[in-house]
C-alpha atoms as a PDB file:
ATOM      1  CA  UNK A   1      12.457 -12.660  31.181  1.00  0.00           C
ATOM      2  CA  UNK A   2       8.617 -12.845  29.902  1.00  0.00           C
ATOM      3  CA  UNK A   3       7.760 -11.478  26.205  1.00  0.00           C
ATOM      4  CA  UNK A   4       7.478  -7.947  26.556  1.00  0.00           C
ATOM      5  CA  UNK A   5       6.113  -5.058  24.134  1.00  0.00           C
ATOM      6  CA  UNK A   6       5.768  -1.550  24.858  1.00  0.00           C
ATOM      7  CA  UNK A   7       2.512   0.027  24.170  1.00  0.00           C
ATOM      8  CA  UNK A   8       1.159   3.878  25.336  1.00  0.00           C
ATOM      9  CA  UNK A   9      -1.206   4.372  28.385  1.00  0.00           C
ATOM     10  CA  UNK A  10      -4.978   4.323  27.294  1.00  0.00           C
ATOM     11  CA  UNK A  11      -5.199   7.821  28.619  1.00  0.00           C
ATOM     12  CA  UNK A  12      -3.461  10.532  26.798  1.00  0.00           C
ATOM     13  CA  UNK A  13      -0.895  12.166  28.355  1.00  0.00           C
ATOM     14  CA  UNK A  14      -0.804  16.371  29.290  1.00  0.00           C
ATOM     15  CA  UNK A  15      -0.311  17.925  26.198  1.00  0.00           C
ATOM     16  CA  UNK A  16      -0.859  15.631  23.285  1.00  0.00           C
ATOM     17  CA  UNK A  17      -4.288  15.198  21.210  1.00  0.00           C
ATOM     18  CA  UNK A  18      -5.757  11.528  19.766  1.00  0.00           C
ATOM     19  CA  UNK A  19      -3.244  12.385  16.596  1.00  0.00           C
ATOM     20  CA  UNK A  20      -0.239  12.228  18.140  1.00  0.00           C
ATOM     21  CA  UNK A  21      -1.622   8.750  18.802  1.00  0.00           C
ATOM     22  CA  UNK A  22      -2.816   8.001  14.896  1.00  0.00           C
ATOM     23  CA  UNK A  23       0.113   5.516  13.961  1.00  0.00           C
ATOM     24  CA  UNK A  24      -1.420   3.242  16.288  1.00  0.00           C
ATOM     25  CA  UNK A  25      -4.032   2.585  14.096  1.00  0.00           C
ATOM     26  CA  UNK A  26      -1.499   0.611  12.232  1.00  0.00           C
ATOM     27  CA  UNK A  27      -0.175  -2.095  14.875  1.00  0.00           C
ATOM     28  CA  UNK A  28      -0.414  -5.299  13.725  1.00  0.00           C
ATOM     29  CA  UNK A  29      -2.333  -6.978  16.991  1.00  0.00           C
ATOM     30  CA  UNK A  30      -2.422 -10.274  15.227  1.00  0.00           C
ATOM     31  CA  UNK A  31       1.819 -10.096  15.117  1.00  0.00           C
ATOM     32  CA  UNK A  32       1.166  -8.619  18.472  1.00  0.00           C
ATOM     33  CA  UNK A  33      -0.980 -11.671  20.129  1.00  0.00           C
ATOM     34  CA  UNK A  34       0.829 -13.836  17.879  1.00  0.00           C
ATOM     35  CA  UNK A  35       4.571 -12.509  19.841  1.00  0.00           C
ATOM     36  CA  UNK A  36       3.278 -12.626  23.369  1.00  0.00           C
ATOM     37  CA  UNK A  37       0.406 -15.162  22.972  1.00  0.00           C
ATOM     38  CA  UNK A  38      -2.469 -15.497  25.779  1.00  0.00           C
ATOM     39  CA  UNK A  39      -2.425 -14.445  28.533  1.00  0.00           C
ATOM     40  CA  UNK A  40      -0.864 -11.212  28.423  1.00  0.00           C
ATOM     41  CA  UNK A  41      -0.262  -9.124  31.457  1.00  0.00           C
ATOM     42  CA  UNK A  42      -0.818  -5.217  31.324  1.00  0.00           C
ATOM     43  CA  UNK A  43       1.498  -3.385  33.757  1.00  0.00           C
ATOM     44  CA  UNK A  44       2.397   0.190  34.316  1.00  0.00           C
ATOM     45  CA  UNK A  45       5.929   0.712  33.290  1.00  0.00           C
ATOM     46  CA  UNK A  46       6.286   2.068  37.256  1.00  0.00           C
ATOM     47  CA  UNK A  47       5.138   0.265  39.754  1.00  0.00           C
ATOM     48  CA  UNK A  48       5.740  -3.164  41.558  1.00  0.00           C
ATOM     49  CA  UNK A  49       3.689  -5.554  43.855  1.00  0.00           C
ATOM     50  CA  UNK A  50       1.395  -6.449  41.058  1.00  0.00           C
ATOM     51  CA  UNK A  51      -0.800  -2.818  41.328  1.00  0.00           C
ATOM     52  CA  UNK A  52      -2.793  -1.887  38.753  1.00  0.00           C
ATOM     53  CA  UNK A  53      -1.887  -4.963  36.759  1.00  0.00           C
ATOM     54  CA  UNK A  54      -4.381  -6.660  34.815  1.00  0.00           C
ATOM     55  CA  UNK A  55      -4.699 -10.295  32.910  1.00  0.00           C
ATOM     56  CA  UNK A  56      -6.086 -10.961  29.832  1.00  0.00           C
ATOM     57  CA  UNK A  57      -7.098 -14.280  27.855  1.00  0.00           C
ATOM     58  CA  UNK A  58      -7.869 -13.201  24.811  1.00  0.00           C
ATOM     59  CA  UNK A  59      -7.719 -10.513  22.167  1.00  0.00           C
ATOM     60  CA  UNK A  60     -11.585  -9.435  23.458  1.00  0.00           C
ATOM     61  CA  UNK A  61     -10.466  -9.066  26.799  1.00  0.00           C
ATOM     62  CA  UNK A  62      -7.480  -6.904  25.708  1.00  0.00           C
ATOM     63  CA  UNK A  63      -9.421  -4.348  23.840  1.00  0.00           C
ATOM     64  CA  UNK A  64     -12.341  -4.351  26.422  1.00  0.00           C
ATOM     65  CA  UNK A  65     -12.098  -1.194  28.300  1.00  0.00           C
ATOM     66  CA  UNK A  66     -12.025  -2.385  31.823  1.00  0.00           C
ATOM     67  CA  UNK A  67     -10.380  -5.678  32.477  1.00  0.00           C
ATOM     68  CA  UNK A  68     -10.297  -8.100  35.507  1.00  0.00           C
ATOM     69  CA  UNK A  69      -7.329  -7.838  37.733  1.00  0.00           C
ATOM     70  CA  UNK A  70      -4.622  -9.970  38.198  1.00  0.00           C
ATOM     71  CA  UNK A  71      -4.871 -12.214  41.603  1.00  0.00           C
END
């Protein structure tokens, strides 16, 4: 089983505002990056068949908004 950590969508969810998403502001990343370590893969938590799954090499590719999918 791969390294996994749970994070929110990038897109907020009906009914909520940017502060319901404030404590996020507080993630470590560098424990983060550090846990997983490069490349992470970013998945929806539904879904299969390697959709809308994306690969990143590095911490500026993470935070980048668009990222280069998975092959």
């Amino acid at each position: 089983m791969p390294k996994t950590v749970l994070l929110p969508h990038k897109e907020h969810p009906p009914n909520t505002a940017e502060t319901s998403y404030r404590n996020l502001e507080f993630v470590d990343w560098d424990a983060v990056f550090g846990y997983l370590g490069f490349p992470v893969f970013l998945k929806p938590a539904y879904g299969g068949g390697w959709r809308d799954v994306y690969k990143c090499d590095d911490r500026e590719a993470f935070f980048r908004p668009t990222t280069g999918r998975a092959t």
